[in-house]
N, C-alpha and C. Protein backbone atom coordinates (compact mmCIF):
# COMPACT_ATOMS: atom_id res chain seq x y z
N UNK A 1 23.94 -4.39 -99.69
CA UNK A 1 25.14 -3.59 -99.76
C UNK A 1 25.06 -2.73 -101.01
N UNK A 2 24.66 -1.23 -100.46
CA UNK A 2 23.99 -0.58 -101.99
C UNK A 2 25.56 0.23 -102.20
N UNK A 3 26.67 -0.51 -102.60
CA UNK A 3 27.85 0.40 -102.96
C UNK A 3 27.92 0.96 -104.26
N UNK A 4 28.68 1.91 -104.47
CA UNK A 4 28.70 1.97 -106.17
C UNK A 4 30.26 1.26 -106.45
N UNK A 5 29.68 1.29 -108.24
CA UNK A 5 30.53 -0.20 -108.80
C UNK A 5 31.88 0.23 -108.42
N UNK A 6 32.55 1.57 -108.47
CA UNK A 6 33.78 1.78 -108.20
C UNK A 6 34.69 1.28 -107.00
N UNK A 7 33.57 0.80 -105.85
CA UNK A 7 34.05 -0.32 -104.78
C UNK A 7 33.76 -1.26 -105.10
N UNK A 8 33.42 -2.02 -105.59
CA UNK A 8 33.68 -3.74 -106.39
C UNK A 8 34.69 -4.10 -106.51
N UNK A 9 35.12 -5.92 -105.90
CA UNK A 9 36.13 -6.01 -106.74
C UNK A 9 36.22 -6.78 -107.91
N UNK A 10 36.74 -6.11 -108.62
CA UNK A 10 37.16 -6.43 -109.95
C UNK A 10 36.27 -5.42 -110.75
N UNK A 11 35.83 -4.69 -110.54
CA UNK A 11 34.94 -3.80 -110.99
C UNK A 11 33.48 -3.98 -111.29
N UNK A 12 33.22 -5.40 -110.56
CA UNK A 12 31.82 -6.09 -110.98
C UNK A 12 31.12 -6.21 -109.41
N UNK A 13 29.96 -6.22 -109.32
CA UNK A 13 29.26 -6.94 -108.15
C UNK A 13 29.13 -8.24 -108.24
N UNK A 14 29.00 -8.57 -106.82
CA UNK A 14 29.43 -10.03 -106.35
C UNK A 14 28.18 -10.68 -107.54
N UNK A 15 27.82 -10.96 -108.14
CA UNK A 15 26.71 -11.98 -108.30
C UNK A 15 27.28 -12.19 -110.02
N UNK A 16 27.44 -11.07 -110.59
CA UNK A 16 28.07 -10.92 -112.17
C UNK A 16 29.67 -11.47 -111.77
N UNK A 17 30.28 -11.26 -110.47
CA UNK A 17 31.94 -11.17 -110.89
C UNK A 17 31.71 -13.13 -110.82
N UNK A 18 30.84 -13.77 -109.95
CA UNK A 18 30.74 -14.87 -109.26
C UNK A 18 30.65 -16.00 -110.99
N UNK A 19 29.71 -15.29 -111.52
CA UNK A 19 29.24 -15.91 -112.78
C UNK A 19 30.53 -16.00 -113.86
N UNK A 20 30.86 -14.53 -113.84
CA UNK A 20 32.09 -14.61 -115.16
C UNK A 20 33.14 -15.19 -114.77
N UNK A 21 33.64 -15.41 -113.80
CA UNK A 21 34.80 -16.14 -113.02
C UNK A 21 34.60 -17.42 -113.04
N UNK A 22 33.60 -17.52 -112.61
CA UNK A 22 33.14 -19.34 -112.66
C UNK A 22 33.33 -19.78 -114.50
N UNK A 23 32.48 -19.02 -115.19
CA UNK A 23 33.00 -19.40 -116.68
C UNK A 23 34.39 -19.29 -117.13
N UNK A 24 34.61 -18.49 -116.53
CA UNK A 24 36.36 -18.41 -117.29
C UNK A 24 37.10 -19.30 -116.38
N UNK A 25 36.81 -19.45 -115.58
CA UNK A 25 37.69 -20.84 -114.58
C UNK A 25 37.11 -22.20 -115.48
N UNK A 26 36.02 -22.21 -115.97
CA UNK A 26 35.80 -23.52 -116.53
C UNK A 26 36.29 -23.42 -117.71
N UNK A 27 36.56 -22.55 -118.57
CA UNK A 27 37.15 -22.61 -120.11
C UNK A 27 38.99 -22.90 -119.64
N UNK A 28 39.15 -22.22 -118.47
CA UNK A 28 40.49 -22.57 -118.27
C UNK A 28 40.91 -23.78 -118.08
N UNK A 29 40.03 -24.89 -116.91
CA UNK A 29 40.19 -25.70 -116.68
C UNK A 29 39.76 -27.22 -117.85
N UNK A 30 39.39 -26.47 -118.31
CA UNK A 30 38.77 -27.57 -119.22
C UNK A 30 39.56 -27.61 -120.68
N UNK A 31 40.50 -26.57 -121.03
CA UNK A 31 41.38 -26.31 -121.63
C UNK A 31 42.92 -27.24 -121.30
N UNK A 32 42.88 -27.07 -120.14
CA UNK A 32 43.71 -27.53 -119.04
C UNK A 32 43.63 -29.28 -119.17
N UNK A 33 42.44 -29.24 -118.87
CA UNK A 33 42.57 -30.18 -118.47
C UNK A 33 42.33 -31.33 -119.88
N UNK A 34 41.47 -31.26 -120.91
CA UNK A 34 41.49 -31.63 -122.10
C UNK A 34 43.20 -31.93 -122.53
N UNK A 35 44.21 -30.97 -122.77
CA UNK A 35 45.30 -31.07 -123.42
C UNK A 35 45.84 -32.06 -122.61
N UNK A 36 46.42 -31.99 -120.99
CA UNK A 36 46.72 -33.14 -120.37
C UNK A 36 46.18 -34.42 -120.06
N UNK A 37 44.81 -34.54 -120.69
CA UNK A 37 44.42 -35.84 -121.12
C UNK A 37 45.01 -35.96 -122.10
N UNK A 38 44.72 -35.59 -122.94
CA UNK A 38 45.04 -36.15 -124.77
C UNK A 38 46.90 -36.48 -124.12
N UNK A 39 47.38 -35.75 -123.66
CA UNK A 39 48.80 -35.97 -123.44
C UNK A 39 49.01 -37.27 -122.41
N UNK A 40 48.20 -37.41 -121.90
CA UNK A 40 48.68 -38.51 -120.64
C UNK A 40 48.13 -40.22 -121.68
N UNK A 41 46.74 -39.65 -122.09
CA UNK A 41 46.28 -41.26 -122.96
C UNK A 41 47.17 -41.27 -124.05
N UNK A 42 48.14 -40.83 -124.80
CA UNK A 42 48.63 -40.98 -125.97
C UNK A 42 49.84 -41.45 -125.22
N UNK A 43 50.23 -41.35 -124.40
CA UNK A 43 51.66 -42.59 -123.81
C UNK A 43 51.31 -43.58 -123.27
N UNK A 44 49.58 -43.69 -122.78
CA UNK A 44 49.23 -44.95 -121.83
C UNK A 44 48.96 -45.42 -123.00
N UNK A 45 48.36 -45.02 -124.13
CA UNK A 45 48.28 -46.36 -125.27
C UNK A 45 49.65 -46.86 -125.73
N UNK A 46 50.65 -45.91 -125.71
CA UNK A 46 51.87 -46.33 -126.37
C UNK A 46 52.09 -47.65 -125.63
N UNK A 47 52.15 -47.20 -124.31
CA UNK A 47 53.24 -48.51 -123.07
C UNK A 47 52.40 -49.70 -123.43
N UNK A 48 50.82 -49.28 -123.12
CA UNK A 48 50.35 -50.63 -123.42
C UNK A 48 50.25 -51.44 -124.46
N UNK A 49 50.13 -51.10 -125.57
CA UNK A 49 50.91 -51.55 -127.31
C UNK A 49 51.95 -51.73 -127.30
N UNK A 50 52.49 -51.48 -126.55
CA UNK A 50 54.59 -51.27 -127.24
C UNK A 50 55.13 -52.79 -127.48
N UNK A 51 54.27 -53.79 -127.06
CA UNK A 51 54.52 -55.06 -127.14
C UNK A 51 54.03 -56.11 -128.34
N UNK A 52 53.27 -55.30 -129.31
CA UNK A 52 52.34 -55.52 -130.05
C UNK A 52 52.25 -54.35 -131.33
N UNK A 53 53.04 -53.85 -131.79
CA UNK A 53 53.28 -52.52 -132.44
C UNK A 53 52.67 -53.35 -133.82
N UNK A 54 51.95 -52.43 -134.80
CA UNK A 54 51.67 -53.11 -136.10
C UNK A 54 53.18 -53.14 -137.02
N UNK A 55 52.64 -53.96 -138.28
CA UNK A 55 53.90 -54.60 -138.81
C UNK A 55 53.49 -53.95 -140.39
N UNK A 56 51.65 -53.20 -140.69
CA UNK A 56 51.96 -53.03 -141.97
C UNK A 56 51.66 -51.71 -141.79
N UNK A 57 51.22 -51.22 -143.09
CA UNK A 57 50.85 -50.12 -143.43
C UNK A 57 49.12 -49.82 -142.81
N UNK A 58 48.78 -51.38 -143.04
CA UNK A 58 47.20 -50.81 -142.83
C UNK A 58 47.12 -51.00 -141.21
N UNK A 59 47.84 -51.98 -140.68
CA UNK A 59 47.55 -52.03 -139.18
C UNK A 59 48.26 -50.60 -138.87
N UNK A 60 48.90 -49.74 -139.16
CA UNK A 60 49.68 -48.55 -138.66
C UNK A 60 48.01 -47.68 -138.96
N UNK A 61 47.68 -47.48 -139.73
CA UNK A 61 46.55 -46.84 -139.90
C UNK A 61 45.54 -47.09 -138.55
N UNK A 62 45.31 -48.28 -138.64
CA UNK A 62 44.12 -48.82 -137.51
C UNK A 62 44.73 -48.41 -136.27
N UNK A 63 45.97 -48.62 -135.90
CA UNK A 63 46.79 -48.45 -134.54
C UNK A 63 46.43 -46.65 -134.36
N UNK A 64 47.08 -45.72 -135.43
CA UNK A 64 46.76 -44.04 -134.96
C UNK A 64 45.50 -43.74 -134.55
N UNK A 65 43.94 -44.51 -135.68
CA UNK A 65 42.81 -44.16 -135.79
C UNK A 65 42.06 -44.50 -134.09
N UNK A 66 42.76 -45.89 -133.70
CA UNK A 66 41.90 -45.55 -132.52
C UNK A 66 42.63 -45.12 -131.58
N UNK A 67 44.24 -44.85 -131.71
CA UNK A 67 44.77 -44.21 -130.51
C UNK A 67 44.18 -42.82 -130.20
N UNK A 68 43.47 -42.03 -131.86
CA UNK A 68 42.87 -40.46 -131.41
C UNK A 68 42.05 -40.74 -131.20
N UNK A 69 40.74 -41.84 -131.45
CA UNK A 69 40.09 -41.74 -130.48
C UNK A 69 39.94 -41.99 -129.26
N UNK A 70 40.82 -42.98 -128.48
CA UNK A 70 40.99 -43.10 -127.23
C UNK A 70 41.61 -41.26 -126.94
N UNK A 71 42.35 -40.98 -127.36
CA UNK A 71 42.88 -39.80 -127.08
C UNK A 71 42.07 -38.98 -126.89
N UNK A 72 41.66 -38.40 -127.59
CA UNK A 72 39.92 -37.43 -127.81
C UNK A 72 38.49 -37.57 -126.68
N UNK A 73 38.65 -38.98 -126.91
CA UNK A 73 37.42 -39.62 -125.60
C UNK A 73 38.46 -38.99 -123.80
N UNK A 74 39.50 -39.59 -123.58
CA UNK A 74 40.48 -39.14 -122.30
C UNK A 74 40.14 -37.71 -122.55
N UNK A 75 40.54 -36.95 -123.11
CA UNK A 75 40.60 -35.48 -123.45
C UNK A 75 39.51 -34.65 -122.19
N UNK A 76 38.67 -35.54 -123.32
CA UNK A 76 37.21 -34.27 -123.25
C UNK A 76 36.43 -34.97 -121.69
N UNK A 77 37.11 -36.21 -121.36
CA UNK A 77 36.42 -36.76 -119.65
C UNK A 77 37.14 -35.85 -118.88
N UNK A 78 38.77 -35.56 -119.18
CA UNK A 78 39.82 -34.67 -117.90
C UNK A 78 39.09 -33.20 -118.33
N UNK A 79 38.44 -33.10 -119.38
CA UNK A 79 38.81 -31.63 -119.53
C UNK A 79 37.11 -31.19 -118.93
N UNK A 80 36.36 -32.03 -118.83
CA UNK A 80 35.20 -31.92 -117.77
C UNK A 80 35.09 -32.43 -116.49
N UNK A 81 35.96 -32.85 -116.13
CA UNK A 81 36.77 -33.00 -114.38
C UNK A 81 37.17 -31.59 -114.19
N UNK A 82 37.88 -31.43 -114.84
CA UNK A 82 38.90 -30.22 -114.86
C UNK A 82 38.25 -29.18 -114.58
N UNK A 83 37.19 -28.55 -115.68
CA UNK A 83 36.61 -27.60 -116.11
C UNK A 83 35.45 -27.59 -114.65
N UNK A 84 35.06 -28.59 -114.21
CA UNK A 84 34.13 -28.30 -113.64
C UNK A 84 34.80 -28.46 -111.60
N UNK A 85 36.43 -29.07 -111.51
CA UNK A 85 36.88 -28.15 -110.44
C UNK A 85 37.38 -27.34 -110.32
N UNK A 86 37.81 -26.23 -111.35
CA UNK A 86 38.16 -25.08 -111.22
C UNK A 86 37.07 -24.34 -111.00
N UNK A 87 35.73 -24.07 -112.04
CA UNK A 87 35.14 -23.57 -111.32
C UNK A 87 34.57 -23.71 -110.31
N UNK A 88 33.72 -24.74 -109.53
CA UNK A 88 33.46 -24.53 -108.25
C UNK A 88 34.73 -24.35 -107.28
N UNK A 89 36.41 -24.49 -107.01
CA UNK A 89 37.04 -24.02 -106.67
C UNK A 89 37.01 -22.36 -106.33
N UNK A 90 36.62 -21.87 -107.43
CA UNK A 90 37.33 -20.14 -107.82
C UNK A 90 35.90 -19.85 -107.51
N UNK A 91 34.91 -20.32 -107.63
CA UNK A 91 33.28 -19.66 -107.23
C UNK A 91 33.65 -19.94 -105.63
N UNK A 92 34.27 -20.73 -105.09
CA UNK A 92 33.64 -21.02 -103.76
C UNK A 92 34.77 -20.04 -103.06
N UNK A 93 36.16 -20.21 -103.74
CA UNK A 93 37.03 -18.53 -103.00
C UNK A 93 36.10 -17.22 -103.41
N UNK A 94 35.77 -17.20 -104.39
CA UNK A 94 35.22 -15.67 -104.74
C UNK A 94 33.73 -15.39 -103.36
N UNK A 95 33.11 -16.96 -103.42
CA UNK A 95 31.60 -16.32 -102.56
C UNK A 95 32.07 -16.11 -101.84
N UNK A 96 32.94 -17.08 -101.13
CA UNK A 96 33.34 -16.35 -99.21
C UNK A 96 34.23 -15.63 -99.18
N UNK A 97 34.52 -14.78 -100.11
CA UNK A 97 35.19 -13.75 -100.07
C UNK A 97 34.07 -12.41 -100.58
N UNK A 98 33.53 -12.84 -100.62
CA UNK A 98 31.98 -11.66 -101.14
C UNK A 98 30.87 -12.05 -99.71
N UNK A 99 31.10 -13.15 -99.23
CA UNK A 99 30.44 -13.09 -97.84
C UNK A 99 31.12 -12.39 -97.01
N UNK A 100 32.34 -12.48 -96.82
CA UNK A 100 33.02 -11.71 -95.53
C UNK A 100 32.66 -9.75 -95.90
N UNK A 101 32.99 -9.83 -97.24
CA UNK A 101 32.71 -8.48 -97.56
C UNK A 101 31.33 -8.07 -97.45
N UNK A 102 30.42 -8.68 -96.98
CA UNK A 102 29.10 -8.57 -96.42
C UNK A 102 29.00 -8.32 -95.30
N UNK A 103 29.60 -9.15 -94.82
CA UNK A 103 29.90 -9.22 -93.00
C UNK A 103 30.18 -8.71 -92.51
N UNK A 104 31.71 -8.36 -92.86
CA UNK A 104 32.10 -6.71 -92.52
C UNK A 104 31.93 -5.84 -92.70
N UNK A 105 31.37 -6.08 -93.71
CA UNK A 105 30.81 -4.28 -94.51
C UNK A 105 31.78 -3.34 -94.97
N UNK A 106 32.88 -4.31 -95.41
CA UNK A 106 33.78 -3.50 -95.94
C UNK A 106 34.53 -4.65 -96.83
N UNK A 107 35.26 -3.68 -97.85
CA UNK A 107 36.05 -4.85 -98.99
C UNK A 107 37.31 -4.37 -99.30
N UNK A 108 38.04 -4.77 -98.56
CA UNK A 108 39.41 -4.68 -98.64
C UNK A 108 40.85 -6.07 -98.56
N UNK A 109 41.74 -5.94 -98.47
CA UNK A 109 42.22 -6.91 -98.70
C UNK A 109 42.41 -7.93 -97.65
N UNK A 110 41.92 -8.29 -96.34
CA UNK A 110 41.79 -8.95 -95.14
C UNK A 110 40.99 -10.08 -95.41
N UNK A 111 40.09 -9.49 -96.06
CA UNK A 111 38.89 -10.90 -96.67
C UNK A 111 39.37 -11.58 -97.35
N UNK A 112 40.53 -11.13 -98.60
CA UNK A 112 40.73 -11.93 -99.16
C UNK A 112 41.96 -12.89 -98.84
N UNK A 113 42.93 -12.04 -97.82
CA UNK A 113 43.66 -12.94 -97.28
C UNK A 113 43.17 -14.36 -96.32
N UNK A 114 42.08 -13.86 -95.54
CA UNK A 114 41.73 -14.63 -94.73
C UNK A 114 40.66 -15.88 -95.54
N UNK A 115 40.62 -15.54 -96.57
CA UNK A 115 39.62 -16.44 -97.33
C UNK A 115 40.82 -17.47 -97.92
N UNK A 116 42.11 -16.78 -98.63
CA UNK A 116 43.43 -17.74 -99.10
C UNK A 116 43.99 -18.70 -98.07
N UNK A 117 44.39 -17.92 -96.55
CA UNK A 117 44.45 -18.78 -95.87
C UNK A 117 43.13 -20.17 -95.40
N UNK A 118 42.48 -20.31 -95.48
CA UNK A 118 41.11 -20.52 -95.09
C UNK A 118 41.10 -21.76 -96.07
N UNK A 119 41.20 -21.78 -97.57
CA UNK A 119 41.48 -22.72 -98.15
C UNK A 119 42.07 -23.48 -98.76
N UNK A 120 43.68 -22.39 -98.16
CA UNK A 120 44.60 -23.33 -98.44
C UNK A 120 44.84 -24.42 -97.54
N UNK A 121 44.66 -23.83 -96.13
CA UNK A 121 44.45 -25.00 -95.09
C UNK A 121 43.00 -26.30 -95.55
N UNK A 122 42.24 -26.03 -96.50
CA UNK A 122 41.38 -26.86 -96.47
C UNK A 122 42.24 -27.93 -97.73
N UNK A 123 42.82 -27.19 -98.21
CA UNK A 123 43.21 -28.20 -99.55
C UNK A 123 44.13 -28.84 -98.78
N UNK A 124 45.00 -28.74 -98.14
CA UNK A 124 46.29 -29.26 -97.32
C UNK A 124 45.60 -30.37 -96.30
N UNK A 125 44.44 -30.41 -96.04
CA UNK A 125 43.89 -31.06 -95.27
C UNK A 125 43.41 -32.28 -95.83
N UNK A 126 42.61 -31.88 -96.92
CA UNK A 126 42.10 -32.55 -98.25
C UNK A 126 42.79 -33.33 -98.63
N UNK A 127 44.12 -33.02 -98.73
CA UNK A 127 45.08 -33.98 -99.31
C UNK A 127 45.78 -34.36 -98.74
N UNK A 128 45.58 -34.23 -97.46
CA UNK A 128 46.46 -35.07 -95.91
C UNK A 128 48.23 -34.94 -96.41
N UNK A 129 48.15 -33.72 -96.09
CA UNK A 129 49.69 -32.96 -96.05
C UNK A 129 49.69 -33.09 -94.53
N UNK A 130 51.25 -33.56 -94.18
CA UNK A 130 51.79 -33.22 -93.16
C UNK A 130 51.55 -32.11 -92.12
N UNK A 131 52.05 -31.63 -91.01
CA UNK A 131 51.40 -30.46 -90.57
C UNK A 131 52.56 -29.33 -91.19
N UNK A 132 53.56 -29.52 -91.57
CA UNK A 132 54.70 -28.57 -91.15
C UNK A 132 54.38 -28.92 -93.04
N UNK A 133 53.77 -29.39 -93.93
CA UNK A 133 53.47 -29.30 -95.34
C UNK A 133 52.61 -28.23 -95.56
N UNK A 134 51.20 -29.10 -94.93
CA UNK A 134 50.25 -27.57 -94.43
C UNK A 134 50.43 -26.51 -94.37
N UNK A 135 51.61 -26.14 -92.69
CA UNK A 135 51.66 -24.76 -92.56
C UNK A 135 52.31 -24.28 -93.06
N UNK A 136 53.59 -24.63 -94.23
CA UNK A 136 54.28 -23.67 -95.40
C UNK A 136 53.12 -23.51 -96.47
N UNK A 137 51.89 -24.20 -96.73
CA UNK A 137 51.01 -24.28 -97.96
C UNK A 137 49.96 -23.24 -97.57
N UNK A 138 49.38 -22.97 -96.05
CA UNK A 138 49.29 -21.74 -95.82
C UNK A 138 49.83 -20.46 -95.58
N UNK A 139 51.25 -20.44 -95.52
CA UNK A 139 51.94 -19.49 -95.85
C UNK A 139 52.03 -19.00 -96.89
N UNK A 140 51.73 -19.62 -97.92
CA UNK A 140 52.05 -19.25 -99.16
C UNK A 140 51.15 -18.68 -99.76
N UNK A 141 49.50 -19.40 -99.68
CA UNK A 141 47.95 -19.24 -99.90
C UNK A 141 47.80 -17.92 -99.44
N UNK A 142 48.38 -17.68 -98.32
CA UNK A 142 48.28 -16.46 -97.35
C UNK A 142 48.60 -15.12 -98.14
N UNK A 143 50.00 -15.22 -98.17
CA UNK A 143 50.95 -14.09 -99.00
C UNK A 143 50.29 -14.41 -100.61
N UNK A 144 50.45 -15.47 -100.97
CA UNK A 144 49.34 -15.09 -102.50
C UNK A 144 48.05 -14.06 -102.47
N UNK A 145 47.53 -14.28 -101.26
CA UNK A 145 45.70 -14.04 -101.01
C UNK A 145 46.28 -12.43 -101.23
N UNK A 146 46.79 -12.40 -100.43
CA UNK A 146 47.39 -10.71 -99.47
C UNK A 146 48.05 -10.22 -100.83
N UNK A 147 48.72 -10.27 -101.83
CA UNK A 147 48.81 -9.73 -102.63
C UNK A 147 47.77 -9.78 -104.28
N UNK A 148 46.97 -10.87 -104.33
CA UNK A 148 46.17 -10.58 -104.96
C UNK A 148 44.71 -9.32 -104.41
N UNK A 149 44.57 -8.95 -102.81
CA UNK A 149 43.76 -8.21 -102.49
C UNK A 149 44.36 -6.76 -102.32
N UNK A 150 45.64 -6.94 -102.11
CA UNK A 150 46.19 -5.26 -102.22
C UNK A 150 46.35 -5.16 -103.67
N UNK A 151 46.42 -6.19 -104.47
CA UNK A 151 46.21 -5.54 -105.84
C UNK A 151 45.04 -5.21 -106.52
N UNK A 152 43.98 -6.21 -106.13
CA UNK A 152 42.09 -5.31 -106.09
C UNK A 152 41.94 -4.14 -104.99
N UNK A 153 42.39 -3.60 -103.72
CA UNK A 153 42.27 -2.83 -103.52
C UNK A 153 43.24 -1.63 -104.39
N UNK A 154 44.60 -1.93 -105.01
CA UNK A 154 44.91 -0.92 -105.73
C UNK A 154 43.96 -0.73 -107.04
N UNK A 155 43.54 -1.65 -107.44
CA UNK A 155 42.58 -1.17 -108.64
C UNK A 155 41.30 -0.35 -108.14
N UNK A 156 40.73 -0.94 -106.93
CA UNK A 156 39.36 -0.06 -106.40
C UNK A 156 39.94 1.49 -106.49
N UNK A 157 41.03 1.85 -105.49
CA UNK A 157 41.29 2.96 -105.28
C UNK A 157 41.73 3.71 -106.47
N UNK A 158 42.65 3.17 -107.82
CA UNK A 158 42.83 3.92 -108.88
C UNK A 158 41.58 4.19 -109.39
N UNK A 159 40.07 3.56 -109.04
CA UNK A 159 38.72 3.91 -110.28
C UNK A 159 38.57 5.35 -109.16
N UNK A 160 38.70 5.44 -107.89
CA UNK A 160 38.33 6.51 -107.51
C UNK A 160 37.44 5.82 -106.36
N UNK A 161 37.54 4.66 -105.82
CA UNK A 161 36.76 3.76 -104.94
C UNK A 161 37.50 4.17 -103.59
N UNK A 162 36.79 3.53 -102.58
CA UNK A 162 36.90 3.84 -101.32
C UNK A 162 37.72 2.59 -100.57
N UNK A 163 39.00 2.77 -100.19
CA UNK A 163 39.33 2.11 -99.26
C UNK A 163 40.40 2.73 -97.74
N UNK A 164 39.70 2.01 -97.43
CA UNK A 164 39.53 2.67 -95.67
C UNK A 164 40.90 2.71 -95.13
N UNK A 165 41.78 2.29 -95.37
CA UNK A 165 43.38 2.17 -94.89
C UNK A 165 44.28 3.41 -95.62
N UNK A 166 43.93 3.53 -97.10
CA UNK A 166 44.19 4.87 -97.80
C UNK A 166 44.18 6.25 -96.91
N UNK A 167 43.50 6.51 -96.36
CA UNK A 167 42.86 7.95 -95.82
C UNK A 167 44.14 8.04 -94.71
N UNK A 168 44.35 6.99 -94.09
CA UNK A 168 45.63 6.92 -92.77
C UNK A 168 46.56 6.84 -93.45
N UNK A 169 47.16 6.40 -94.93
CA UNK A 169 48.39 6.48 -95.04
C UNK A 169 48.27 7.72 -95.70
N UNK A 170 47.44 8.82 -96.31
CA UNK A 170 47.68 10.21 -97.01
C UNK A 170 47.48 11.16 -95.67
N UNK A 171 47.16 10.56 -94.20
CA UNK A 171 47.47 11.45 -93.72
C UNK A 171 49.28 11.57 -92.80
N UNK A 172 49.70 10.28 -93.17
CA UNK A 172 51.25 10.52 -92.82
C UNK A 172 52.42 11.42 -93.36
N UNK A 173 51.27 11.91 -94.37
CA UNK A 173 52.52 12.90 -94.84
C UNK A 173 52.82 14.25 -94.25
N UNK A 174 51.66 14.32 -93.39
CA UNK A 174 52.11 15.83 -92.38
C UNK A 174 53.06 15.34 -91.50
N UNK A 175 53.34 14.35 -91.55
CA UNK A 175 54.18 13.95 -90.10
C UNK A 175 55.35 14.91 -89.97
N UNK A 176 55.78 15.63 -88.94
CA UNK A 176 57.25 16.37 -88.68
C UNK A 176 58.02 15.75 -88.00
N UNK A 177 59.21 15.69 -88.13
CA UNK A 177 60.21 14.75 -87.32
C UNK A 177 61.17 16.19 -86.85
């Protein structure tokens, strides 16, 4: 697909956008997910101590020193869970959404709807949602998808890029009533 970059979305080709997305989904997630460790082990040590709290000065010392490190150790295990399902998450919407745009030979916002629906039904499945859970969770995946792709096709078309639905709505303005 020899396009120029001004039809890309995001202004990158699939193989660079696939890479920087995947890294910034893992700094996100691992950000993410680090802080809500440190936050979730610093109350599971509390509950489980709370019966046993120190009585001096030096056991108060010993009690913080290994609660950060239990804290720190939780941290950095969620925040490489984390880090490493966001990105294959956001790599695996971005490829099959750079496959369909192969397929069709065109990149507009259909791929990316049909790629939102596509896995929001897989996560809903994944997590054995109801059906009538499901089909509001693809409704939603759906209308998310559909406006994150009319908003990459509004960016294609502001660089001066080509999208194919444009040309039919600039010719409605001859219309006479």
């Amino acid at each position: 697909m020899a396009e120029s970059e001004n039809n890309q979305r995001l202004h990158l080709y699939p193989r660079e956008r696939l890479q920087t997305v995947a890294v910034v989904a893992s700094m996100v997630g691992g950000a993410q997910g680090f802080f809500s460790g440190v936050k979730m082990s610093s109350l599971r040590y509390l509950t489980e101590n709370a019966h046993r709290l120190p009585r001096t000065v030096g056991g108060w010392y010993f009690y913080h020193k290994k609660k950060n490190y239990i804290m720190l150790l939780s941290g950095f295990k969620n925040a490489a869970t984390l880090a490493v399902k966001y990105s294959l998450g956001v790599s695996a919407f971005l490829g099959l959404e750079a496959g369909l745009d192969y397929a069709r030979n065109s990149t507009d916002f259909f791929n990316t709807t049909v790629v939102g629906a596509v896995f929001s039904y897989a996560y809903g499945s994944l997590k054995h949602m109801t059906r009538v859970q499901k089909w509001n969770y693809v409704k939603k995946g759906s209308l998310l998808a559909l406006c994150y792709g009319l908003a990459q096709d509004a960016m294609i078309y502001s660089r001066g890029g080509h999208v194919w639905y444009t040309k039919y709505a600039a010719s409605t303005n001859n219309l006479q009533l």
